[in-house]
Every structure is written in C-alpha cells, then in structure tokens.
C-alpha atoms as a PDB file:
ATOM      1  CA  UNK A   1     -22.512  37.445  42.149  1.00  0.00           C
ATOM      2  CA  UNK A   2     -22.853  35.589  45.260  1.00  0.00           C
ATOM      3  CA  UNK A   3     -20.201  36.021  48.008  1.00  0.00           C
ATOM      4  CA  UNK A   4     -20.063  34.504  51.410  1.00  0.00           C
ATOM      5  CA  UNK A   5     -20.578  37.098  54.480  1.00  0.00           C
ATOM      6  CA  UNK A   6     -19.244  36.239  57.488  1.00  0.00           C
ATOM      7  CA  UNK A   7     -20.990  37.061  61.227  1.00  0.00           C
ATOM      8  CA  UNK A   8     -19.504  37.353  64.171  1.00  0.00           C
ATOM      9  CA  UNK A   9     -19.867  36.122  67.660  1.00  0.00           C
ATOM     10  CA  UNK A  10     -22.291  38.446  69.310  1.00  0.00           C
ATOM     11  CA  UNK A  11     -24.867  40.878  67.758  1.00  0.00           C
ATOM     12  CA  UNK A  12     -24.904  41.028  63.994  1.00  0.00           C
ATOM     13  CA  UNK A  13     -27.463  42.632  61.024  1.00  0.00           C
ATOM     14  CA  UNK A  14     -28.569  40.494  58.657  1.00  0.00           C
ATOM     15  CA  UNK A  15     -27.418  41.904  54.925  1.00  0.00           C
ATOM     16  CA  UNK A  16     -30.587  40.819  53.454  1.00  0.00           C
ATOM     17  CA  UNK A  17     -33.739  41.462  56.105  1.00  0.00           C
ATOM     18  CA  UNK A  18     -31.635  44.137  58.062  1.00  0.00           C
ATOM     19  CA  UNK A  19     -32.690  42.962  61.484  1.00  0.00           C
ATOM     20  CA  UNK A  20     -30.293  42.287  64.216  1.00  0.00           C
ATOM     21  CA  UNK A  21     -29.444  38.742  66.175  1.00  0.00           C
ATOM     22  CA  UNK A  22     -27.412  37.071  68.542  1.00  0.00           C
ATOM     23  CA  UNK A  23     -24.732  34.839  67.568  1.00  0.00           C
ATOM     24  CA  UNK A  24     -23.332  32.949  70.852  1.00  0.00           C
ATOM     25  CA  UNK A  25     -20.706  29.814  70.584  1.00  0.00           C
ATOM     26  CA  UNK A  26     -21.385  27.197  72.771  1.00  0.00           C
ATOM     27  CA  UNK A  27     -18.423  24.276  73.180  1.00  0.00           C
ATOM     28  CA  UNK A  28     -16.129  26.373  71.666  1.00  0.00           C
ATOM     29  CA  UNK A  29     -13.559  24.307  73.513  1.00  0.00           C
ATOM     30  CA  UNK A  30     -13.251  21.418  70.523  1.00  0.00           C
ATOM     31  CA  UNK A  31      -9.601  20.130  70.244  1.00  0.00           C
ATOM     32  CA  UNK A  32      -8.565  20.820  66.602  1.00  0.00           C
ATOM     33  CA  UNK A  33      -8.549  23.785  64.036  1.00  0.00           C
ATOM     34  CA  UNK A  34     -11.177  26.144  63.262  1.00  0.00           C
ATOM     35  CA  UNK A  35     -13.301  25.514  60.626  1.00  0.00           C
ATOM     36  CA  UNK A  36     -16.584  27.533  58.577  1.00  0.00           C
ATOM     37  CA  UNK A  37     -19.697  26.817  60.157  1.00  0.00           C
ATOM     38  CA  UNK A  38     -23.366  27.850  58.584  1.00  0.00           C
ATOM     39  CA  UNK A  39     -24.967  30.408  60.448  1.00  0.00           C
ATOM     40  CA  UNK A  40     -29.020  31.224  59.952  1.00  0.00           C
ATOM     41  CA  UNK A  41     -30.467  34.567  60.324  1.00  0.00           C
ATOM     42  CA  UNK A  42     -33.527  33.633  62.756  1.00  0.00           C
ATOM     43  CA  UNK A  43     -35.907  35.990  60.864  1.00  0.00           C
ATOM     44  CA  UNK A  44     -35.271  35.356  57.091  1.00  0.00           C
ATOM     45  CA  UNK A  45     -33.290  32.659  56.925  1.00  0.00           C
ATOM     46  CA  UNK A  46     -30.387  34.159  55.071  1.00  0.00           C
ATOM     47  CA  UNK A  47     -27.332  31.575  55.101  1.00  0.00           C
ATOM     48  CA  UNK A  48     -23.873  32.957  56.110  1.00  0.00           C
ATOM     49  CA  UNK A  49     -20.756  31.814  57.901  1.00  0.00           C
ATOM     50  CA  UNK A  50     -18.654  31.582  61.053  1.00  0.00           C
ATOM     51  CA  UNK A  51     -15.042  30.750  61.828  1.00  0.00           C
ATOM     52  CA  UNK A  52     -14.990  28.604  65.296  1.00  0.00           C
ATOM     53  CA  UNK A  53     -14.499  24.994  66.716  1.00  0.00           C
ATOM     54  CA  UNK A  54     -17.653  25.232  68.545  1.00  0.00           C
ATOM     55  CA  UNK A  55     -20.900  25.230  67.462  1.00  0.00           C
ATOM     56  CA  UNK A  56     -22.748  28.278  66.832  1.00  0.00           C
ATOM     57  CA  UNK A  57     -26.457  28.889  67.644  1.00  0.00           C
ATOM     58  CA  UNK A  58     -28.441  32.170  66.750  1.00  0.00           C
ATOM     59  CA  UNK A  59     -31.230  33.648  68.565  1.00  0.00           C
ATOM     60  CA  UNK A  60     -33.813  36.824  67.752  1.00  0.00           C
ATOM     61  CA  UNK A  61     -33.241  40.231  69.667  1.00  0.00           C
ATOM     62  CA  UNK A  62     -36.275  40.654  71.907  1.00  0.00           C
ATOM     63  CA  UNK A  63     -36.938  44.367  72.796  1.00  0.00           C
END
C-alpha cells in the first residue's frame, strides 16, 4: 500500500531513514490557493508532500 505522508513546515523525521530535517517556505506570499507540493528528505530521498503557496525547500540538521 502506498499512502502519501505529509511534512510540515519546520523540523520533521523522515518515515523511511528516520533522520530529522528542516522544512522552511520561502515566498509563501503567492496570490491564489494552496496547493500539494513534493517535498525530498535530504538524506534518502524519500518523496512526500506539503500544503502551501510557496515553495518549499529542505535542508539537513547539522549538530
């Protein structure tokens, strides 16, 4: 079964490598609805979604 998972703005853990990232929005000032964008986990790659009207960038937690 394959089901979409959805991440949120700020820090998220991937369901598949368990490692945690940044999601930030930039330009999330469009005019217009929200719609699904692709997010990538930066480490594995692992496709899943966000609701915005910007455009969303990810970006590996650095201890």
């Amino acid at each position: 079964m394959n089901r979409k998972v959805h991440f949120s703005e700020g820090i998220n853990k991937c369901p598949r490598c368990g490692k945690e990232f940044e999601v930030t929005i930039i330009y999330d000032n469009f005019p217009g609805g929200r719609e699904t964008e692709g997010v990538w986990c930066p480490y594995c790659y692992f496709l899943g979604y966000i609701i915005t009207s910007g455009l969303p960038e990810t970006h590996k937690i650095t201890g």
